[in-house]
C-alpha atoms as a PDB file:
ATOM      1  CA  UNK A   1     114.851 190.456  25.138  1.00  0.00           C
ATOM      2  CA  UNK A   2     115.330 191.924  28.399  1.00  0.00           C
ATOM      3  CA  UNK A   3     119.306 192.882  27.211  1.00  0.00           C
ATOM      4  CA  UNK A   4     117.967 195.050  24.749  1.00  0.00           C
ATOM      5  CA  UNK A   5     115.614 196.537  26.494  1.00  0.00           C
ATOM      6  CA  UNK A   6     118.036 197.889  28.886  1.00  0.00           C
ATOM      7  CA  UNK A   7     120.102 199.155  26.356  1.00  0.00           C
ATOM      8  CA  UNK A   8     117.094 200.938  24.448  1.00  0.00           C
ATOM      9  CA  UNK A   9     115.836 202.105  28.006  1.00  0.00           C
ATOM     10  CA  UNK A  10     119.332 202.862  29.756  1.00  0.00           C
ATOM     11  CA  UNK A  11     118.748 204.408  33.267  1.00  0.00           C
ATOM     12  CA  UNK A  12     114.868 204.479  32.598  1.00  0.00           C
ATOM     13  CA  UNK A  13     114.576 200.992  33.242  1.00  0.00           C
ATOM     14  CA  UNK A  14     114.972 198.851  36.503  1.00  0.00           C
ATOM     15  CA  UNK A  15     114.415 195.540  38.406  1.00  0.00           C
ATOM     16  CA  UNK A  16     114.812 197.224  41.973  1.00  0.00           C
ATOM     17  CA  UNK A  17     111.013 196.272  42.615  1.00  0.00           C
ATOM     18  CA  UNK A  18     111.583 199.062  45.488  1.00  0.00           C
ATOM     19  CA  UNK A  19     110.957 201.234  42.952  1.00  0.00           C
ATOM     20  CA  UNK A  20     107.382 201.566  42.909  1.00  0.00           C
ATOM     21  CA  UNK A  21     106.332 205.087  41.888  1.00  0.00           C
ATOM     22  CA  UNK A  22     106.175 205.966  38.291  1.00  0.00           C
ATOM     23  CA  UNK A  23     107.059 202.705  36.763  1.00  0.00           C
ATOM     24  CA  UNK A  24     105.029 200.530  34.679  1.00  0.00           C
ATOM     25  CA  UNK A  25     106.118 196.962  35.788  1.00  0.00           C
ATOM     26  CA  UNK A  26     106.313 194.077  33.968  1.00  0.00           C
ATOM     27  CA  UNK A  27     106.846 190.233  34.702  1.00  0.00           C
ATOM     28  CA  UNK A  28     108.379 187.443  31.677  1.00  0.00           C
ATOM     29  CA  UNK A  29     107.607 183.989  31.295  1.00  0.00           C
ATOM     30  CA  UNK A  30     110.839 183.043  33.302  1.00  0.00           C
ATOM     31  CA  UNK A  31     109.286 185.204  36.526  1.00  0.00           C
ATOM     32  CA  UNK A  32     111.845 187.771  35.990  1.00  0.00           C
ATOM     33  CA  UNK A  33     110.189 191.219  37.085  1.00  0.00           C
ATOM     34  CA  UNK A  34     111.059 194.810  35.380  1.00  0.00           C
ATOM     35  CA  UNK A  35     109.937 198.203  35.297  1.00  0.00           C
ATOM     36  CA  UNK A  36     110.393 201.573  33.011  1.00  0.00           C
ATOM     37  CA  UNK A  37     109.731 204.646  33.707  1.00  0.00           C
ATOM     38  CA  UNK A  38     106.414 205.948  32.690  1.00  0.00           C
ATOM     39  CA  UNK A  39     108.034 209.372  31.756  1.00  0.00           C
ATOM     40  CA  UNK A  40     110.102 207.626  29.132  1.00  0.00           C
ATOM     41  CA  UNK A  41     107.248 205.719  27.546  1.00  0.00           C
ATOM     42  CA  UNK A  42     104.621 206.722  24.702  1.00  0.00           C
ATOM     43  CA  UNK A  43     101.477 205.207  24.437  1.00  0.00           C
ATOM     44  CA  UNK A  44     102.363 203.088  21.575  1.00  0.00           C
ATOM     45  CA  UNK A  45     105.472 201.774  22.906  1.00  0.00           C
ATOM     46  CA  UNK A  46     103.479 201.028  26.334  1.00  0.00           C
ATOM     47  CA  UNK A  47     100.746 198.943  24.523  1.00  0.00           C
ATOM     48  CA  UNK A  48     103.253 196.874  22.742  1.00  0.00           C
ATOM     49  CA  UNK A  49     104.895 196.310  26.091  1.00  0.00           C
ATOM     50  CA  UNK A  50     101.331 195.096  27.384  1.00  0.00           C
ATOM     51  CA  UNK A  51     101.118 192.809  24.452  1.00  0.00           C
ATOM     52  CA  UNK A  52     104.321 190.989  25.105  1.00  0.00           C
ATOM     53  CA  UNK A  53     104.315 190.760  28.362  1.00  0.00           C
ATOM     54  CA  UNK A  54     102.654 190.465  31.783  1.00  0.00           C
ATOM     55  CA  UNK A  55     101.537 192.955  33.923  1.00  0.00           C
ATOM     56  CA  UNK A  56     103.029 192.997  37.332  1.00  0.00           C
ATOM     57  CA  UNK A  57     102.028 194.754  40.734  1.00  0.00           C
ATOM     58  CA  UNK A  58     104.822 195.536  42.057  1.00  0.00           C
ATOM     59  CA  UNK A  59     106.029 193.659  45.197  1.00  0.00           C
ATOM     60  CA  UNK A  60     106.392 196.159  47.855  1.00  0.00           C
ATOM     61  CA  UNK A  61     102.537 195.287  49.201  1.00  0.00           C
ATOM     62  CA  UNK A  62     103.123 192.014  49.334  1.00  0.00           C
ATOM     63  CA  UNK A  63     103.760 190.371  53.244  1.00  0.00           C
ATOM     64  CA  UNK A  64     106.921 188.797  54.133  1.00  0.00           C
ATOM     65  CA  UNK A  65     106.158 184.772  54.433  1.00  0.00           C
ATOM     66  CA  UNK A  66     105.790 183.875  57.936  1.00  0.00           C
ATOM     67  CA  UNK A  67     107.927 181.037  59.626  1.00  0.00           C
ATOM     68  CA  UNK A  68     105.807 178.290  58.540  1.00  0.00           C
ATOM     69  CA  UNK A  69     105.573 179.701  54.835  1.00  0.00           C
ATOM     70  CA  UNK A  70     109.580 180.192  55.068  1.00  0.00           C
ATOM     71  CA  UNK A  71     109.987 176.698  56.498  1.00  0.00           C
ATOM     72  CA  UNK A  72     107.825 174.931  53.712  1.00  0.00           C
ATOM     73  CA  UNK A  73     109.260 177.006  50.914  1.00  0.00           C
ATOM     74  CA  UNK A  74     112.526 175.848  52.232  1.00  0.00           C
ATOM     75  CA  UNK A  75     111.642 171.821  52.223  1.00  0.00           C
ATOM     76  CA  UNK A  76     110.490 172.321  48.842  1.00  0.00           C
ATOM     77  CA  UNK A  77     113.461 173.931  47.624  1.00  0.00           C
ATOM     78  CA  UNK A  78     115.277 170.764  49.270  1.00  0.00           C
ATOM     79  CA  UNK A  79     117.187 173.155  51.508  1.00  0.00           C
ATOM     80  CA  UNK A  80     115.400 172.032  54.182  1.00  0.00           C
ATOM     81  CA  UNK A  81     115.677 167.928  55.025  1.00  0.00           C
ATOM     82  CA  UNK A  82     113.310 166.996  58.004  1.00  0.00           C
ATOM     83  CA  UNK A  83     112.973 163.656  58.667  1.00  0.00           C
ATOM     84  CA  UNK A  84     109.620 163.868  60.610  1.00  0.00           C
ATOM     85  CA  UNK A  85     106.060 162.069  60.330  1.00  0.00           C
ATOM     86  CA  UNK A  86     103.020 164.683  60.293  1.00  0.00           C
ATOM     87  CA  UNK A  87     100.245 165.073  57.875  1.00  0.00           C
ATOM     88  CA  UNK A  88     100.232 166.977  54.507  1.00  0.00           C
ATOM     89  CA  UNK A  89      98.731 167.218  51.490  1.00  0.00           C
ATOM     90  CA  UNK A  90      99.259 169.609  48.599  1.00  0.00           C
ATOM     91  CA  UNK A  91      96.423 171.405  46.672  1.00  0.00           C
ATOM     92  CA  UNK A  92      98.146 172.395  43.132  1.00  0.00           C
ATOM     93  CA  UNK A  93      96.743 175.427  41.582  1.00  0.00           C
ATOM     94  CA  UNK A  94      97.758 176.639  38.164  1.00  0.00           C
ATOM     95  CA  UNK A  95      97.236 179.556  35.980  1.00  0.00           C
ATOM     96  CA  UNK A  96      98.129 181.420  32.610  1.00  0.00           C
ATOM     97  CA  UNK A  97      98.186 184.690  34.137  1.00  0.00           C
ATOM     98  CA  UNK A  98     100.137 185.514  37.126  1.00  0.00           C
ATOM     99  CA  UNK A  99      98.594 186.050  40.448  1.00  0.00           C
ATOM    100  CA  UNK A 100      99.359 189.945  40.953  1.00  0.00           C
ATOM    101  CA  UNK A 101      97.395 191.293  44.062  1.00  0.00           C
ATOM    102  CA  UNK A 102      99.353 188.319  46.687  1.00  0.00           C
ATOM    103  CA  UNK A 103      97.522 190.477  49.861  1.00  0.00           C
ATOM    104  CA  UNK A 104      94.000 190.016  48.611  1.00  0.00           C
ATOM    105  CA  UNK A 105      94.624 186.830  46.863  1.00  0.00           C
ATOM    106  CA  UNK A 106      96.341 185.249  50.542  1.00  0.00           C
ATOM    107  CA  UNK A 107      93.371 186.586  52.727  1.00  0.00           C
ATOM    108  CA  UNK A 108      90.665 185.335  50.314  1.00  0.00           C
ATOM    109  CA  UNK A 109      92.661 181.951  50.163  1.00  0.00           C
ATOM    110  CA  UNK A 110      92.662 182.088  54.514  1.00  0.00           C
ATOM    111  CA  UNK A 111      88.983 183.001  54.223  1.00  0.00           C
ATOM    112  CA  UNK A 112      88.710 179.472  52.679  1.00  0.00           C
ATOM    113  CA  UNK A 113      91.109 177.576  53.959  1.00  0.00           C
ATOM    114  CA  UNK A 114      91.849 176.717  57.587  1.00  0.00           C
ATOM    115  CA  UNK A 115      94.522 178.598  59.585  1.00  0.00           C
ATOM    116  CA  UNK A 116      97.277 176.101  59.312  1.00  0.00           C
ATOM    117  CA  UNK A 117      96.901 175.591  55.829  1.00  0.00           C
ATOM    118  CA  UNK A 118      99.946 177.402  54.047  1.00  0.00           C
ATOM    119  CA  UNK A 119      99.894 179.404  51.104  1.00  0.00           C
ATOM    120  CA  UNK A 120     103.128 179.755  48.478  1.00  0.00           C
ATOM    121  CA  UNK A 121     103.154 181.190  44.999  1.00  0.00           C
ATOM    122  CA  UNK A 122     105.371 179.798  41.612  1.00  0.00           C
ATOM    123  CA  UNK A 123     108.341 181.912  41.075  1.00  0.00           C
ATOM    124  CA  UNK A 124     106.055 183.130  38.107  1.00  0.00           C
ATOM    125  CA  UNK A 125     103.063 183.882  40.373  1.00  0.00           C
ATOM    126  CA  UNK A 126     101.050 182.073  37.479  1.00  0.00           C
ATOM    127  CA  UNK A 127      99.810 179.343  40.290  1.00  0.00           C
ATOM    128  CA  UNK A 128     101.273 177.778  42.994  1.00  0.00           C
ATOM    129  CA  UNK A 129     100.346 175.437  46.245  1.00  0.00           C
ATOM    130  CA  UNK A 130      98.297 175.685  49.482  1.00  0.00           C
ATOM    131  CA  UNK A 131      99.592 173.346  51.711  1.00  0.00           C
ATOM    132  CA  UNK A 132      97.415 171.540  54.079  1.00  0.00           C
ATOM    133  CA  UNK A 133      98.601 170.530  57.521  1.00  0.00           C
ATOM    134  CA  UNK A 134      95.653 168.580  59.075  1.00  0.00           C
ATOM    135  CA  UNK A 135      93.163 166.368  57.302  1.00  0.00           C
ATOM    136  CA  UNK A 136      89.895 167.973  55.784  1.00  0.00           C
ATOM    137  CA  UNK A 137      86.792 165.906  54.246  1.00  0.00           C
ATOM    138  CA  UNK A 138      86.007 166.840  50.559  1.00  0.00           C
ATOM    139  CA  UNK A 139      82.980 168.011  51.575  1.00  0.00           C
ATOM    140  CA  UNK A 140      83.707 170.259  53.834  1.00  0.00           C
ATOM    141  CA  UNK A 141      86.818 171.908  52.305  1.00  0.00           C
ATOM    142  CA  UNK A 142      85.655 174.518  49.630  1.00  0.00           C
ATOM    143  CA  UNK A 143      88.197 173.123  46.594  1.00  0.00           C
ATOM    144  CA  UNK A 144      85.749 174.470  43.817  1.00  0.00           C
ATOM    145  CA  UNK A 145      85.209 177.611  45.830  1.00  0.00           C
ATOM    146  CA  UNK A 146      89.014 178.621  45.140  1.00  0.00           C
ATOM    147  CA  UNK A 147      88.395 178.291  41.726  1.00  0.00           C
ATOM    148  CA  UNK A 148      85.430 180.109  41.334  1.00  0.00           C
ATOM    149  CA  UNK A 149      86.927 182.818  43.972  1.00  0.00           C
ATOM    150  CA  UNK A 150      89.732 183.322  41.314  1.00  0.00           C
ATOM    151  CA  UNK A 151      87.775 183.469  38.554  1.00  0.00           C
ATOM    152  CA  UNK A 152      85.104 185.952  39.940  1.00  0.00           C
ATOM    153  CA  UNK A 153      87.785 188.209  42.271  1.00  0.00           C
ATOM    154  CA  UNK A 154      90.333 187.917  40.472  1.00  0.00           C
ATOM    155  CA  UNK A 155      89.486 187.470  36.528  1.00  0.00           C
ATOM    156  CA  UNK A 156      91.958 184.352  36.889  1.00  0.00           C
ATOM    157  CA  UNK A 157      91.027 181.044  35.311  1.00  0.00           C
ATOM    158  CA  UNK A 158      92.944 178.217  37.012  1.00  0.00           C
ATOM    159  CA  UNK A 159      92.965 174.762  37.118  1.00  0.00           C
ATOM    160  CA  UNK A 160      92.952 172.879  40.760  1.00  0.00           C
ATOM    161  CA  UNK A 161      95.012 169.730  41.645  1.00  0.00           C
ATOM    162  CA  UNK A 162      94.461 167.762  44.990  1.00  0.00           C
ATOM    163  CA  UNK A 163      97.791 165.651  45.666  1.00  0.00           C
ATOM    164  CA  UNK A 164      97.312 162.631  47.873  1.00  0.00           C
ATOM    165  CA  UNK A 165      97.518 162.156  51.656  1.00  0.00           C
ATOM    166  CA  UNK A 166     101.491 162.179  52.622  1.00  0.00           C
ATOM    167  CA  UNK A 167     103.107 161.818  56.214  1.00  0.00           C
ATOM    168  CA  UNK A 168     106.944 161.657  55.954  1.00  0.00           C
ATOM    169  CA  UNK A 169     108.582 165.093  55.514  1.00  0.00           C
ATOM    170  CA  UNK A 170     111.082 163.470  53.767  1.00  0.00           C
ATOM    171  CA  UNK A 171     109.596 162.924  50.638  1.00  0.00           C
ATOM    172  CA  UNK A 172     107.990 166.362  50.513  1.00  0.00           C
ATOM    173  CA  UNK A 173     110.035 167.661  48.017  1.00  0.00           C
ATOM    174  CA  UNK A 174     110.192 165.060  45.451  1.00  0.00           C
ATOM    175  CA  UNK A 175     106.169 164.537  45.840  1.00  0.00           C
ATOM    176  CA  UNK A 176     105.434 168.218  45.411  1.00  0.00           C
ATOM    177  CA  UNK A 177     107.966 167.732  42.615  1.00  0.00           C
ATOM    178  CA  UNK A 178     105.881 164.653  41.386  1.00  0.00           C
ATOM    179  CA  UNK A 179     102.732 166.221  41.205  1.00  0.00           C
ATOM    180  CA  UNK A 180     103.146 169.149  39.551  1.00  0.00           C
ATOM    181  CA  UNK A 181     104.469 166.757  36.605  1.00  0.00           C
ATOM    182  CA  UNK A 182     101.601 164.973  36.675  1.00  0.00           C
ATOM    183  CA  UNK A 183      99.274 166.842  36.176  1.00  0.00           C
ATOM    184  CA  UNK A 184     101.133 169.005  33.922  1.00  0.00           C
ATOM    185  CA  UNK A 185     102.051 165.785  32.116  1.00  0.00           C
ATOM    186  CA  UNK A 186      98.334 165.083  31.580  1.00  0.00           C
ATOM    187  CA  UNK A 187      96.329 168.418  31.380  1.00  0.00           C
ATOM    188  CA  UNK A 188      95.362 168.361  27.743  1.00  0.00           C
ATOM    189  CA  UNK A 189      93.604 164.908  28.021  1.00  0.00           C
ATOM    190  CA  UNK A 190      91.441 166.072  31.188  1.00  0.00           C
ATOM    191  CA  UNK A 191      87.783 167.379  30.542  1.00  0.00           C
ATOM    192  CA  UNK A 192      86.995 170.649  32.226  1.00  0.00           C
ATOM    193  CA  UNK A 193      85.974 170.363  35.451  1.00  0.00           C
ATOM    194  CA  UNK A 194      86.429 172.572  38.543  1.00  0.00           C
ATOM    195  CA  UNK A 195      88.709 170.060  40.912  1.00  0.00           C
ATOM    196  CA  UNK A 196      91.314 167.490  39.682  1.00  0.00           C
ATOM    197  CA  UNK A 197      92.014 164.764  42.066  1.00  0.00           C
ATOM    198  CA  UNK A 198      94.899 161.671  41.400  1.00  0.00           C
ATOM    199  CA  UNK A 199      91.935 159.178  40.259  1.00  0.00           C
ATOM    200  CA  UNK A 200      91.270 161.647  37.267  1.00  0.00           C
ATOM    201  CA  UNK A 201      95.027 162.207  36.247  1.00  0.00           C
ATOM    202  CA  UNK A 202      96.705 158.274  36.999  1.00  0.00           C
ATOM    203  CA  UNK A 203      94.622 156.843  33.893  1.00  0.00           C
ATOM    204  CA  UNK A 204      95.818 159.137  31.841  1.00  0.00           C
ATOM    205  CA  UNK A 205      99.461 158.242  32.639  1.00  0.00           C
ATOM    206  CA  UNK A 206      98.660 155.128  32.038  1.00  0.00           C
ATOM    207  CA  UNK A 207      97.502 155.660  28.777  1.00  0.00           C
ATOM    208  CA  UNK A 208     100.305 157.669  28.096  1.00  0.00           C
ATOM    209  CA  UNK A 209     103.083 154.675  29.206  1.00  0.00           C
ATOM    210  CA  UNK A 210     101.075 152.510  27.804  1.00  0.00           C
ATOM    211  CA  UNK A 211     102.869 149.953  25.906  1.00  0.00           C
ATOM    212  CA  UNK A 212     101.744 148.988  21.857  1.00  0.00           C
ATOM    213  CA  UNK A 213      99.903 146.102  22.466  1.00  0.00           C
ATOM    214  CA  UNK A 214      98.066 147.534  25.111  1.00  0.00           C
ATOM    215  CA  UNK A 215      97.027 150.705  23.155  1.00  0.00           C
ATOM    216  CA  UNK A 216      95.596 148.253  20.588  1.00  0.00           C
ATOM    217  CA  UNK A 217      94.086 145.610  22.952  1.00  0.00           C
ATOM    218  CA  UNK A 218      91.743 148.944  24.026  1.00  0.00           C
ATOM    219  CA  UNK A 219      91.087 150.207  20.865  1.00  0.00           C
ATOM    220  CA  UNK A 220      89.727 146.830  19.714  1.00  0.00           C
ATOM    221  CA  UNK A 221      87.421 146.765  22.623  1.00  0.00           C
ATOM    222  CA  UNK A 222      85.541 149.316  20.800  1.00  0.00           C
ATOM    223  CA  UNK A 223      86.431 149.248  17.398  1.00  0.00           C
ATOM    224  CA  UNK A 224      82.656 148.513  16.503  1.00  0.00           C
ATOM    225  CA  UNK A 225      81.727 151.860  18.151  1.00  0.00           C
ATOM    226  CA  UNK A 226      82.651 154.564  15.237  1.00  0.00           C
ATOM    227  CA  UNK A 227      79.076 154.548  13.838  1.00  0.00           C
ATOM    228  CA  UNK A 228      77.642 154.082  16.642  1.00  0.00           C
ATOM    229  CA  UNK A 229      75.932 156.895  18.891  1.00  0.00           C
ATOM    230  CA  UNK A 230      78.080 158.401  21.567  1.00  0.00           C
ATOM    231  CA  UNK A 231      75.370 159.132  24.102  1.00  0.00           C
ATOM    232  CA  UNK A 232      75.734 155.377  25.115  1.00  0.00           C
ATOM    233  CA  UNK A 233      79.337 155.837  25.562  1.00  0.00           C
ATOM    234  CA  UNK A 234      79.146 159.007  27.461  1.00  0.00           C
ATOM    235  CA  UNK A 235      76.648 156.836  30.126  1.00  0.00           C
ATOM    236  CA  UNK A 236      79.061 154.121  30.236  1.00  0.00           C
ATOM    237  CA  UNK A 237      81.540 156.433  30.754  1.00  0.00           C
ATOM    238  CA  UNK A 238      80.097 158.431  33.322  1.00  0.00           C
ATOM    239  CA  UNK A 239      78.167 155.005  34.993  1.00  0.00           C
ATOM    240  CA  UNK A 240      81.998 153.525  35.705  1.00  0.00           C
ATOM    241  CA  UNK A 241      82.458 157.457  37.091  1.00  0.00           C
ATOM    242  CA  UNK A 242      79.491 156.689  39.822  1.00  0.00           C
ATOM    243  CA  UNK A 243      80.439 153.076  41.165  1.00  0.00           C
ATOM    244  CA  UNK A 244      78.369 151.592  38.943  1.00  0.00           C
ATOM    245  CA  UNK A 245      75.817 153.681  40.387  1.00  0.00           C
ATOM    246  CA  UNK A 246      72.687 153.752  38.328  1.00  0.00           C
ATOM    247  CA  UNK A 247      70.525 156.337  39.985  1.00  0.00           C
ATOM    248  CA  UNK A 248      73.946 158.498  40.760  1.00  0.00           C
ATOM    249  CA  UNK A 249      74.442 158.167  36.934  1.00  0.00           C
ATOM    250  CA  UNK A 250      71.119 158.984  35.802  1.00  0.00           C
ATOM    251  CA  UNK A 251      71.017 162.182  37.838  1.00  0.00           C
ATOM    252  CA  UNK A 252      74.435 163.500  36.509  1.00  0.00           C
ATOM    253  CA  UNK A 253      72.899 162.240  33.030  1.00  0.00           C
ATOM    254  CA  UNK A 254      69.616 164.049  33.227  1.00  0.00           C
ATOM    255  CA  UNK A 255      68.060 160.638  32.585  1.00  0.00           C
ATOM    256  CA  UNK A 256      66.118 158.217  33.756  1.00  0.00           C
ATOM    257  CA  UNK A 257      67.495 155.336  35.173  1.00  0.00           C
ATOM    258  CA  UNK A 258      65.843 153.183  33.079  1.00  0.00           C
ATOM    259  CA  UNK A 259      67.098 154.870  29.981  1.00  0.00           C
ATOM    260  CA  UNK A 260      70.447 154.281  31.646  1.00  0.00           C
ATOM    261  CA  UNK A 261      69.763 150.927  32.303  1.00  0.00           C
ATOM    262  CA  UNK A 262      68.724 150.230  28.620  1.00  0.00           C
ATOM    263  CA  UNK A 263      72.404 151.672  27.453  1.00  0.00           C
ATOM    264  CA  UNK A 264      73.971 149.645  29.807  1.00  0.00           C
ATOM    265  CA  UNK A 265      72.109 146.346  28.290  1.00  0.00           C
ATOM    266  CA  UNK A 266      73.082 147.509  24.956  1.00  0.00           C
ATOM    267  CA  UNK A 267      76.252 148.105  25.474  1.00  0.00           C
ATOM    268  CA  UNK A 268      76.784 144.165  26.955  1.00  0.00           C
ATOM    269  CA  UNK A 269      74.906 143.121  23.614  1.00  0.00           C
ATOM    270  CA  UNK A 270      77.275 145.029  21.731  1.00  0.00           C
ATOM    271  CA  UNK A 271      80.815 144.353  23.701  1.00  0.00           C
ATOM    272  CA  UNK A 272      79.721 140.914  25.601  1.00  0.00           C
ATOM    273  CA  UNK A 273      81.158 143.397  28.725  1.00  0.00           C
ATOM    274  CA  UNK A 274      78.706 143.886  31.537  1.00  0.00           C
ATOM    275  CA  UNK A 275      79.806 147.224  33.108  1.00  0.00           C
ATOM    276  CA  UNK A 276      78.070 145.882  36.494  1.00  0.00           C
ATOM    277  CA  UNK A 277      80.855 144.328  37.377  1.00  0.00           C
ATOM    278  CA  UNK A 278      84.308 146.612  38.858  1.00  0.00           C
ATOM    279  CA  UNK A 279      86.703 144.631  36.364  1.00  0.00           C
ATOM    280  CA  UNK A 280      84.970 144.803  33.230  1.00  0.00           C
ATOM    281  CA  UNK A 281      83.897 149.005  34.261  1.00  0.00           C
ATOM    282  CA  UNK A 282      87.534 149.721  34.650  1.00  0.00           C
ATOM    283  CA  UNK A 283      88.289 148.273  31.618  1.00  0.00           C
ATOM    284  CA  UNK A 284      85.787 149.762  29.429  1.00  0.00           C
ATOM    285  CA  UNK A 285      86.182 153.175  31.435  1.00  0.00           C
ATOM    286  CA  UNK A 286      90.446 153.198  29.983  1.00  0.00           C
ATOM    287  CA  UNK A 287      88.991 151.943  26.555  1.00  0.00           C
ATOM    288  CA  UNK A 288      86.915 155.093  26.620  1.00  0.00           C
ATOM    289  CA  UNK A 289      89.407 157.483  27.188  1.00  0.00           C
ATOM    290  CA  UNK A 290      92.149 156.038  24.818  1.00  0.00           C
ATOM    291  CA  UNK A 291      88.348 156.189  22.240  1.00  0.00           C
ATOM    292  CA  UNK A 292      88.255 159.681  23.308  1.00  0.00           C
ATOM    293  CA  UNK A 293      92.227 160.656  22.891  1.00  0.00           C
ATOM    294  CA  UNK A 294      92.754 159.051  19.922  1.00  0.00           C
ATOM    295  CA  UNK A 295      89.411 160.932  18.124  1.00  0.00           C
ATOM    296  CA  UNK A 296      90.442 164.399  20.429  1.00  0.00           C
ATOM    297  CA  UNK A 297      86.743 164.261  22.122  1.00  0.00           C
END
């Protein structure tokens, strides 16, 4: 596509993003960025530009990485191989439009983040990783606060990943590598919900590798449940979800606990499992989301 427009365009079009003034830029789904001149466009031929492809800002605002964005961009190309223990942890961000405004989006990301964390974009700008360098709690790292910063800033929905703890440079490639396929692997299956950790996207693997008999062994353990009423699965569902916490589950439920309680008796009567217990809960909790999968819930 782009061939042809550079032979309909000739001269008029460029992807010297140095050129700035007067062209209307553009960005495909590979990442590859060009503009035309606004002089040779009408305003037909520029909305059905709009409609096939992505907007772009050009890049000439946009910071040089510093040395410890050059240095991690460089490990994760695998250019780089450093063969030295310190913390990390990726935070996975990903997007269906591309991230246009880098200044504003980096200093809204630092105003979050703390100062050694390390921001790099996708080739594509749609998404790309923050990189922390020293341990955070959950609680007091604002994960959902980049989503909603995104969506309200910067009309961007994305979806957040939080990788795992990791400590050997080494491997920092192939687990940013890992990751990314992961939860790309498994992103259909997952509810909405502002923050994706590893404990939401591994039982979906599972179910995904998941060999025949296995697939049917959890299907049977609810194959009584079609006519049955789904609330009671949802608080099973989201009961395994809290520990086995009733009063945790009841809150998120907008019930009371003893109407939780009363599911969770039924649901023993029913399935002779009692959800009480870790083994049986983890059990039930993979039935329910091959139930779920296989009826697209």
């Amino acid at each position: 596509m782009l061939d042809k427009l550079k032979k309909h365009y000739g001269n008029s079009i460029t992807t010297d993003t140095s050129q700035q003034s007067g062209y209307l830029w553009f960005i495909t789904d590979e990442g590859t960025r060009f503009g035309i001149s606004q002089s040779s466009l009408s305003d037909s031929e520029s909305r059905l530009l709009r409609s096939m492809f992505n907007t772009y800002e050009n890049d000439t605002n946009t910071p040089a990485y510093s040395t410890a964005q050059l240095k991690w961009e460089s490990i994760l190309k695998g250019d780089a191989l450093l063969d030295e223990e310190t913390f990390y942890r990726f935070v996975h961000f990903f997007s269906k439009q591309p991230i246009t405004d880098f200044i504003s989006f980096s200093e809204a990301v630092n105003g979050l983040f703390p100062e050694d964390a390390v921001l790099l974009l996708n080739k594509d700008h749609k998404g790309g990783v923050i990189i922390e360098t020293s341990k955070q709690e959950f609680i007091d790292t604002p994960y959902e606060a980049l989503k909603d910063m995104l969506s309200t800033d910067f009309y961007i929905d994305v979806s957040v990943y939080i990788g795992s703890y990791q400590y050997q440079l080494s491997h920092a490639q192939k687990t940013y590598e890992r990751e990314q396929q992961q939860f790309i692997e498994v992103k259909n299956q997952l509810h909405p919900k502002p923050v994706y950790t590893i404990a939401d996207v591994v039982p979906h693997l599972l179910l995904q590798s998941a060999n025949p008999l296995a697939e049917k062994t959890l299907q049977a353990l609810l194959t009584e449940w079609d006519n049955e009423d789904q609330e009671t699965l949802k608080s099973i569902k989201v009961f395994a979800e809290c520990n086995m916490n009733a009063s945790l589950a009841a809150k998120k439920l907008y019930i009371h606990r003893n109407s939780l309680q009363y599911r969770v008796d039924k649901f023993y009567e029913k399935t002779g499992l009692d959800v009480k217990q870790f083994k049986n809960a983890l059990t039930v909790y993979m039935a329910i989301l091959s139930y779920e999968q296989n009826r697209n819930l």
